[in-house]
C-alpha atoms as a PDB file:
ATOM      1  CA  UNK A   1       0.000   0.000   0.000  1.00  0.00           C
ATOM      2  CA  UNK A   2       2.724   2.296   0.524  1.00  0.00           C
ATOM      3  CA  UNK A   3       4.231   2.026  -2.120  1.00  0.00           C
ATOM      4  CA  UNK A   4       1.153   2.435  -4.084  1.00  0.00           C
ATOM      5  CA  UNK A   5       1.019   5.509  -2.298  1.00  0.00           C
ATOM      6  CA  UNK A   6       4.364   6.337  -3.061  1.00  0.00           C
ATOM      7  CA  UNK A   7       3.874   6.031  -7.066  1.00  0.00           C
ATOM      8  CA  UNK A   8       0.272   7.339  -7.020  1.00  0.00           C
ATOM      9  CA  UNK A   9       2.092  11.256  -5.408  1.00  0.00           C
ATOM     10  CA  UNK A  10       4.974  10.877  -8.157  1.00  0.00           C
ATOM     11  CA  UNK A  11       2.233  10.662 -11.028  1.00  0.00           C
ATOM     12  CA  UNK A  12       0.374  13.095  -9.729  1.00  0.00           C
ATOM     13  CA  UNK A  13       3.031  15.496  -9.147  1.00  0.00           C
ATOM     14  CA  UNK A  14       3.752  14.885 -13.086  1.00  0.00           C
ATOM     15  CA  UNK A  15       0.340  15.511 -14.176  1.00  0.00           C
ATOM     16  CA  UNK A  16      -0.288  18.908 -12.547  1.00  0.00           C
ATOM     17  CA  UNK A  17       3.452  20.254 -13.660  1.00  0.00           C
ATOM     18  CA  UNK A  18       2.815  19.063 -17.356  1.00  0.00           C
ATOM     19  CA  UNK A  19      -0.627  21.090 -17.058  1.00  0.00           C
ATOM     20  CA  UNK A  20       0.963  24.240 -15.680  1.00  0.00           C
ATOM     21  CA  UNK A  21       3.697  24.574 -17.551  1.00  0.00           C
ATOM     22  CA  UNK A  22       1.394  23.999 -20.757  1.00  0.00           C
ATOM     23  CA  UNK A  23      -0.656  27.310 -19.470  1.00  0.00           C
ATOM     24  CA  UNK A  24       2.713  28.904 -18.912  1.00  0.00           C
ATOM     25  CA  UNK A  25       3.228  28.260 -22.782  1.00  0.00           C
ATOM     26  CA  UNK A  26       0.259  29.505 -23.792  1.00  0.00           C
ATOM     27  CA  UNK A  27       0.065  33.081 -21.568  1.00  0.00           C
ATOM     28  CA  UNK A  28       3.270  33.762 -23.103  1.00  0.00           C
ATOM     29  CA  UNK A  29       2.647  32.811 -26.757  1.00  0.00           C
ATOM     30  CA  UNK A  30      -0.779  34.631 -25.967  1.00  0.00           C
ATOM     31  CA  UNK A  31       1.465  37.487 -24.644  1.00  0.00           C
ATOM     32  CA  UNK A  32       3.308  37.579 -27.005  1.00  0.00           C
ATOM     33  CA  UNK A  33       0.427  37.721 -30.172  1.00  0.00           C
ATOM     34  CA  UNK A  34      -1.197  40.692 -28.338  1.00  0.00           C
ATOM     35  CA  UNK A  35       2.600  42.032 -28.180  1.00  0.00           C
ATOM     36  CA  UNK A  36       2.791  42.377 -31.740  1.00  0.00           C
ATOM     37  CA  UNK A  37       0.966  42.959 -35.227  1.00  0.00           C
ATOM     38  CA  UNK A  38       0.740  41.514 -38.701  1.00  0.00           C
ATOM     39  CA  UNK A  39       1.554  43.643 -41.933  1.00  0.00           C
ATOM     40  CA  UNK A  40       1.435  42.813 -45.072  1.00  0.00           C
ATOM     41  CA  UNK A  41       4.106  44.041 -48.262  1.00  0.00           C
ATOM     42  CA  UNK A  42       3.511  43.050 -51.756  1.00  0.00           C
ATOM     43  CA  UNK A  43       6.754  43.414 -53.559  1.00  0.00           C
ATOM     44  CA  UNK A  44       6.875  43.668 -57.406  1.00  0.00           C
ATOM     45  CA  UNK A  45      10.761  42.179 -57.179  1.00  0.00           C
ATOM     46  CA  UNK A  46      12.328  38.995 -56.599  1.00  0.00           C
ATOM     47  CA  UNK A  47      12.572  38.120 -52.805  1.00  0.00           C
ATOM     48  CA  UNK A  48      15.236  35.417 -53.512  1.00  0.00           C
ATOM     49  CA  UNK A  49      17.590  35.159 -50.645  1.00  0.00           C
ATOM     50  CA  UNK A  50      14.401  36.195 -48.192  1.00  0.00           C
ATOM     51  CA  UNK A  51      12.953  33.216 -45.906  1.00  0.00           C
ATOM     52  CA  UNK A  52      10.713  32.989 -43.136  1.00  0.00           C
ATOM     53  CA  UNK A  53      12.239  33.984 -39.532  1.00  0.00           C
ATOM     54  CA  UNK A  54      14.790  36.804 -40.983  1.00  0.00           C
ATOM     55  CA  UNK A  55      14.501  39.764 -39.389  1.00  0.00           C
ATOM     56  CA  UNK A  56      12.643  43.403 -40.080  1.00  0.00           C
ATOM     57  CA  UNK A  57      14.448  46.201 -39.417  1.00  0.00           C
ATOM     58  CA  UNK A  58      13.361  49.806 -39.094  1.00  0.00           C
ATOM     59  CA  UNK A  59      16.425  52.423 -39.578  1.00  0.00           C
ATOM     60  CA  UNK A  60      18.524  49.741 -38.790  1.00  0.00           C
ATOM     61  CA  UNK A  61      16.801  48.011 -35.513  1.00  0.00           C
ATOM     62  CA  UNK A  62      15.313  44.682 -35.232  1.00  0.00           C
ATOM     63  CA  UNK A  63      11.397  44.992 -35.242  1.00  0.00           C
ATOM     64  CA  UNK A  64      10.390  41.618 -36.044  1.00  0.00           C
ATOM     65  CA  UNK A  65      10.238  38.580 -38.428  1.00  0.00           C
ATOM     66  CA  UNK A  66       8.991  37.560 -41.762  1.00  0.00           C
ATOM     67  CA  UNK A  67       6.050  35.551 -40.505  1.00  0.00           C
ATOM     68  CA  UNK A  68       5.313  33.903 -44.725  1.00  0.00           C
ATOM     69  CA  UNK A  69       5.367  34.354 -48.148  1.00  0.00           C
ATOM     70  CA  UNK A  70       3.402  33.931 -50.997  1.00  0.00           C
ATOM     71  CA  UNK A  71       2.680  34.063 -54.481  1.00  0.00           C
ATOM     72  CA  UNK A  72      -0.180  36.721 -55.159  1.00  0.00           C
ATOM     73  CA  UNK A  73      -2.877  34.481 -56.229  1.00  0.00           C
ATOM     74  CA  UNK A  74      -4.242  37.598 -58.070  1.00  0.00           C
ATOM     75  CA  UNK A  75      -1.172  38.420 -59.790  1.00  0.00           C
ATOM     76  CA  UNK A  76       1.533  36.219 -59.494  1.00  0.00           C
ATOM     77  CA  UNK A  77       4.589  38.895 -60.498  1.00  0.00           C
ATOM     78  CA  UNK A  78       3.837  40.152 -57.185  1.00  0.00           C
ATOM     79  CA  UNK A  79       5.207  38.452 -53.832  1.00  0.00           C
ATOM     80  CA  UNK A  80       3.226  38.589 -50.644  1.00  0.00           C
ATOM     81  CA  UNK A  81       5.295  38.908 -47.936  1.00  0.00           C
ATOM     82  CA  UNK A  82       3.504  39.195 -43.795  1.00  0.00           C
ATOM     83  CA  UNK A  83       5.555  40.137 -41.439  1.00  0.00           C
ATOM     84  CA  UNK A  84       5.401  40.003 -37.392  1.00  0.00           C
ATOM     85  CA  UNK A  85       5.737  43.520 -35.740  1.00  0.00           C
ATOM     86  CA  UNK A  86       6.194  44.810 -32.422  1.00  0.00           C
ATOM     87  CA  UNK A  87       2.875  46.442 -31.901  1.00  0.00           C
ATOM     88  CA  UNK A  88       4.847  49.539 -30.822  1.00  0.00           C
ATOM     89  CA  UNK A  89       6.884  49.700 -33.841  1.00  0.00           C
ATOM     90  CA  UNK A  90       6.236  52.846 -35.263  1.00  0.00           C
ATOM     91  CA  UNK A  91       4.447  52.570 -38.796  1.00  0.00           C
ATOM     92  CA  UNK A  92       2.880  55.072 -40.327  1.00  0.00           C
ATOM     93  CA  UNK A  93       0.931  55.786 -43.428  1.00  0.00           C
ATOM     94  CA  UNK A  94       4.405  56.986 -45.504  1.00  0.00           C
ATOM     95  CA  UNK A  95       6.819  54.011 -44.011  1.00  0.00           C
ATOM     96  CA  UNK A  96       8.388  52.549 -47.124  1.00  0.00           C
ATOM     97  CA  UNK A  97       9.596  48.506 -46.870  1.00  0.00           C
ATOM     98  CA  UNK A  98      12.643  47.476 -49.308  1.00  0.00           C
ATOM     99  CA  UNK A  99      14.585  44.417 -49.549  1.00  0.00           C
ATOM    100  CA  UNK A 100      18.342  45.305 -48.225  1.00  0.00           C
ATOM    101  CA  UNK A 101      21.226  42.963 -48.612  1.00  0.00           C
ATOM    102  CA  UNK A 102      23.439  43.172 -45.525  1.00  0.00           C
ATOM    103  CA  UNK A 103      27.219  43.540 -46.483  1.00  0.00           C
ATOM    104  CA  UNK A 104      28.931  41.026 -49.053  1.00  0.00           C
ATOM    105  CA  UNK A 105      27.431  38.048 -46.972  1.00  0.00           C
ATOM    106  CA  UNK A 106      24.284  37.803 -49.207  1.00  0.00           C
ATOM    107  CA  UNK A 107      21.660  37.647 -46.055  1.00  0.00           C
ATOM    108  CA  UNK A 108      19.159  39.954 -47.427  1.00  0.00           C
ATOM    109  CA  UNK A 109      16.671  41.147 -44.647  1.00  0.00           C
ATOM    110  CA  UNK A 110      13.538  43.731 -45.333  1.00  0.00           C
ATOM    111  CA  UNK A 111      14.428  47.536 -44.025  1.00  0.00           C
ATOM    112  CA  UNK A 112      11.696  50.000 -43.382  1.00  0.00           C
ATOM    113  CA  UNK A 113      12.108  53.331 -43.765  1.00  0.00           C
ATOM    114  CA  UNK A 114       9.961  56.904 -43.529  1.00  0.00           C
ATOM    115  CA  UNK A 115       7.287  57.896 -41.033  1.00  0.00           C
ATOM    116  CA  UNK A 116       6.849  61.382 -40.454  1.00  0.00           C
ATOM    117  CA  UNK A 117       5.814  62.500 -36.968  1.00  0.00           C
ATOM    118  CA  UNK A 118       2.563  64.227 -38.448  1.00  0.00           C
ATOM    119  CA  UNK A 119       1.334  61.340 -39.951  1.00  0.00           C
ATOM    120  CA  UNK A 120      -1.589  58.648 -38.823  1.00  0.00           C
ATOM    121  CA  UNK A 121      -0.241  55.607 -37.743  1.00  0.00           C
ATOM    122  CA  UNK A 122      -0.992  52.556 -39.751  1.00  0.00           C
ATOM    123  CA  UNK A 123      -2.329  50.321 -37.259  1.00  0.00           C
ATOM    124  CA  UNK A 124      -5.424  52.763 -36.678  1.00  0.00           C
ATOM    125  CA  UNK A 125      -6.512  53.981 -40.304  1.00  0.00           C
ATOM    126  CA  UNK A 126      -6.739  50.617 -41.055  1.00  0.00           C
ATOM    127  CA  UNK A 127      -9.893  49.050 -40.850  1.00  0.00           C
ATOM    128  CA  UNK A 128     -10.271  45.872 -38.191  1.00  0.00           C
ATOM    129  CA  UNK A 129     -10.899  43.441 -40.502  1.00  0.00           C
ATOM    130  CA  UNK A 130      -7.951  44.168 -42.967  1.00  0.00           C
ATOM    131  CA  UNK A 131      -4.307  43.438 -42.469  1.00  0.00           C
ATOM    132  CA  UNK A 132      -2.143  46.851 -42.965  1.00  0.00           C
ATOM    133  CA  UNK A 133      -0.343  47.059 -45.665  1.00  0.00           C
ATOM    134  CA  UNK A 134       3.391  48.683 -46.159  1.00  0.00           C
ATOM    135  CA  UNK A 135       4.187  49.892 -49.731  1.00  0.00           C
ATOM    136  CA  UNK A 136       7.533  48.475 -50.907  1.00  0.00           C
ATOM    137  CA  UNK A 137       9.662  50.500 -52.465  1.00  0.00           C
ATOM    138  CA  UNK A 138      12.423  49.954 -55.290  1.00  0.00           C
ATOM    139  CA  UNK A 139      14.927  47.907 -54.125  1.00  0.00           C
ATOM    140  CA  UNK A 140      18.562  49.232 -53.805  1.00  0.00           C
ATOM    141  CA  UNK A 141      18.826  45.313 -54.634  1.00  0.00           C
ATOM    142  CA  UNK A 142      17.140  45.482 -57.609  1.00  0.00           C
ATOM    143  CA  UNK A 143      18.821  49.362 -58.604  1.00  0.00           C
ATOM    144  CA  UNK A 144      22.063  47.617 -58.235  1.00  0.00           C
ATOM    145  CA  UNK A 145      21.509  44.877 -60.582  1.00  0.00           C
ATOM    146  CA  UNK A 146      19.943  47.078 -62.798  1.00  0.00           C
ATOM    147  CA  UNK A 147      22.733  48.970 -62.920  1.00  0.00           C
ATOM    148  CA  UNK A 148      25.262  45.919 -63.480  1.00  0.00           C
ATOM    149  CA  UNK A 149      24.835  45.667 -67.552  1.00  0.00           C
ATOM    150  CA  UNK A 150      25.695  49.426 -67.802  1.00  0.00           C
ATOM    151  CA  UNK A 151      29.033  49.207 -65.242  1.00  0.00           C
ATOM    152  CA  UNK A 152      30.203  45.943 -67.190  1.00  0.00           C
ATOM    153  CA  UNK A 153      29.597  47.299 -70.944  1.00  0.00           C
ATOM    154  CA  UNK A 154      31.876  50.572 -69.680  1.00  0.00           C
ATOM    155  CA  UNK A 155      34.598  48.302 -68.273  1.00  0.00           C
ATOM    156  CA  UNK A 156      34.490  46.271 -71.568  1.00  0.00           C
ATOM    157  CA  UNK A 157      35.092  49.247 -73.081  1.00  0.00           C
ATOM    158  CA  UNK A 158      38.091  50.795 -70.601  1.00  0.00           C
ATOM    159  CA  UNK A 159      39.678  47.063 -71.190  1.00  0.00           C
ATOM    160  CA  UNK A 160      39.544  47.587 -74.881  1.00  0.00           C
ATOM    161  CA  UNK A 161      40.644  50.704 -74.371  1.00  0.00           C
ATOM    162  CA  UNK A 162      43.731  49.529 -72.487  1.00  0.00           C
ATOM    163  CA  UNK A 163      44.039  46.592 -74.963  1.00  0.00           C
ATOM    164  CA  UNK A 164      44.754  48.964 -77.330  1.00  0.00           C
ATOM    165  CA  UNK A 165      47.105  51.209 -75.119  1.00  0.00           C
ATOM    166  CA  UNK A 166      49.084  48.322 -74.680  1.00  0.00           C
ATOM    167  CA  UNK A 167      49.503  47.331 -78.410  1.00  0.00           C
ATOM    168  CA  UNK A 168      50.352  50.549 -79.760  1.00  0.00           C
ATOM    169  CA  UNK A 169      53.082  50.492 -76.694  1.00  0.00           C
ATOM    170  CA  UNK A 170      54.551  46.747 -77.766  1.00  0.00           C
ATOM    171  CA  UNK A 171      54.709  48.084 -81.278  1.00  0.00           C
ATOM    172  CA  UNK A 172      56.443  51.294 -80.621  1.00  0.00           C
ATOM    173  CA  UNK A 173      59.020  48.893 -78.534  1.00  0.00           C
ATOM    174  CA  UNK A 174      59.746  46.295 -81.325  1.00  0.00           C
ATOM    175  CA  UNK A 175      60.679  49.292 -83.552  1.00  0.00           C
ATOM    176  CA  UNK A 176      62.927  50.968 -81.318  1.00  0.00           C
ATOM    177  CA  UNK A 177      64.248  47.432 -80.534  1.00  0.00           C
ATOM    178  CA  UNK A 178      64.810  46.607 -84.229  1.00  0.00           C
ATOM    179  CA  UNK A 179      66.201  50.632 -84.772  1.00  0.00           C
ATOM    180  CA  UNK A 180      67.721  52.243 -81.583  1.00  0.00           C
ATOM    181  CA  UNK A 181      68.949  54.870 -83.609  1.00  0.00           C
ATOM    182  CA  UNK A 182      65.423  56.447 -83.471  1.00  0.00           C
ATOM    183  CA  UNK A 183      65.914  57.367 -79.463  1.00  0.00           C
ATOM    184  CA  UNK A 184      69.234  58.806 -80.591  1.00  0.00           C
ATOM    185  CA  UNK A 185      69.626  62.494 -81.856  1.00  0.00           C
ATOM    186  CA  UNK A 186      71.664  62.811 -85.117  1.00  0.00           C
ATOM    187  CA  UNK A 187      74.891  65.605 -84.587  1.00  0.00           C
ATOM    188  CA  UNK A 188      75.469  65.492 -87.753  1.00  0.00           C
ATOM    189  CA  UNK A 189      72.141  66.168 -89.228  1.00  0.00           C
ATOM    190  CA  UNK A 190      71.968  70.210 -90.020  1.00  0.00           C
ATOM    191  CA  UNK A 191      68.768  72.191 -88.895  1.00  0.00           C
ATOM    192  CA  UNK A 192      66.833  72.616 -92.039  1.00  0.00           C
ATOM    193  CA  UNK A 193      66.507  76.536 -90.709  1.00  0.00           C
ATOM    194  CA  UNK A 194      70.709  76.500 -90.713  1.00  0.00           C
ATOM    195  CA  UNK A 195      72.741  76.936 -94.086  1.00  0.00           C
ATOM    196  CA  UNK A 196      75.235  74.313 -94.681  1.00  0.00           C
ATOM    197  CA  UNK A 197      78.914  75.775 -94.134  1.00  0.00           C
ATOM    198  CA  UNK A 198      80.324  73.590 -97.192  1.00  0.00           C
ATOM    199  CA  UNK A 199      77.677  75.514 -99.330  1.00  0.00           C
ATOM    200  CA  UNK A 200      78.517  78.626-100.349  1.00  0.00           C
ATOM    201  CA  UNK A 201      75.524  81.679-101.133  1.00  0.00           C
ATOM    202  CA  UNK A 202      75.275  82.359-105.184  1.00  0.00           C
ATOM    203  CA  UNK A 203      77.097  85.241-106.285  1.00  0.00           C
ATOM    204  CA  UNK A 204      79.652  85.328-102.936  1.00  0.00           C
ATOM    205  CA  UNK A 205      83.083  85.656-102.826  1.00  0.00           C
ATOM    206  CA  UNK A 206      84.911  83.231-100.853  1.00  0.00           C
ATOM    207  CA  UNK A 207      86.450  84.244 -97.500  1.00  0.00           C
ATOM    208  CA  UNK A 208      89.573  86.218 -97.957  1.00  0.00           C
ATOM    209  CA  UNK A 209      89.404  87.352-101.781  1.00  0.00           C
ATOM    210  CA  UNK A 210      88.327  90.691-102.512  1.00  0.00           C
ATOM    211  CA  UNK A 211      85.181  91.286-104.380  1.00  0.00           C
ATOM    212  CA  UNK A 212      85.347  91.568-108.116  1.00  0.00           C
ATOM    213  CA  UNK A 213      84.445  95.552-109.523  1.00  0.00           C
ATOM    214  CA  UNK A 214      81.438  95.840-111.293  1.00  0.00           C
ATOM    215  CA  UNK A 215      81.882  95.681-115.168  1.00  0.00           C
ATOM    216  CA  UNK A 216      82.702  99.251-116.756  1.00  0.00           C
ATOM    217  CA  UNK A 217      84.405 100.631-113.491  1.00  0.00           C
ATOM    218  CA  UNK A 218      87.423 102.484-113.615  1.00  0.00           C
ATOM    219  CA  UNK A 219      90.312 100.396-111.226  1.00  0.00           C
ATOM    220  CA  UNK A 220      91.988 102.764-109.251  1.00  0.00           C
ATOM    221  CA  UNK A 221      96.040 102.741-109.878  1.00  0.00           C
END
């Protein structure tokens, strides 16, 4: 009997600690619901990279998760993305949501941005039986890959310009290489704006002989 006793406290003891820590669970996941609010961004880009759990930031501060994503079953170029927000995050009517990629690392994480003090917040112009909805905003993602055929076609075209640099300068080598005379002035060469000394001027007399008289003067004795 005792020991009956014994096993019938243990189980006991088991049963009503499984049942309160189960309410423990579910005040704090109940907590935590109340705690925070669901938003919803369609975004007209690619969210590759973007899975559910990573974190929303606002200016740079963790706010909350990416709850799920979606296909728009109304238009399936656009991606449906709900997020999990700390109720007192503070969205308003002009906060913007982008995709951000953080570093070189490739983790790419949603950043909002915007919210002017003057504005309504989100949460209460939005009707009770809608989910709010943050307008995305072009990617600096999606700039920077737009931008990536432009930067390559003007390095293809520096390289060719270098490519051709660099020939012109291996040619110019081989012919001073096969001619080094070329780098070399020429001492000998006259100035073409210097007369030559072994040419003498038309109609001079050579140095030291006297001139001859014109003809029909009278020579002094």
């Amino acid at each position: 009997m005792e020991t009956d006793r014994h096993y019938f406290f243990e189980g006991l003891f088991i049963i009503v600690f499984s049942v309160a820590a189960a309410i423990v669970a579910l005040w704090l996941g109940s907590t935590g619901r109340h705690d925070d609010a669901i938003y919803r961004i369609h975004f007209p880009d690619s969210v590759s990279g973007l899975t559910a759990g990573d974190s929303v930031k606002f200016r740079g501060i963790d706010v909350g998760t990416v709850k799920s994503m979606i296909l728009d079953p109304a238009d399936p170029r656009l991606v449906v993305v709900d997020v999990r927000l700390r109720k007192d995050t503070p969205v308003k009517t002009d906060t913007r949501a982008s995709l951000t990629m953080k570093g070189i690392t490739g983790v790419v994480f949603i950043e909002l941005n915007g919210g002017s003090p003057e504005t309504k917040s989100l949460l209460d112009v939005t009707p009770p039986d809608k989910v709010p909805e943050i307008v995305s905003e072009k990617t600096g993602l999606k700039a920077a890959l737009d931008e990536l055929p432009k930067l390559v076609e003007k390095f293809s075209a520096i390289e060719d310009q270098a490519k051709k640099v660099v020939k012109s300068v291996g040619e110019l080598t081989d012919k001073v290489k096969d001619n080094p005379s070329l780098l070399i002035w020429k001492s000998g060469k006259a100035s073409p704006d210097k007369a030559s000394p072994d040419k003498a001027t038309p109609g001079a007399s050579p140095k030291g002989a006297s001139a001859s008289p014109p003809p029909g003067a009278r020579q002094s004795p």
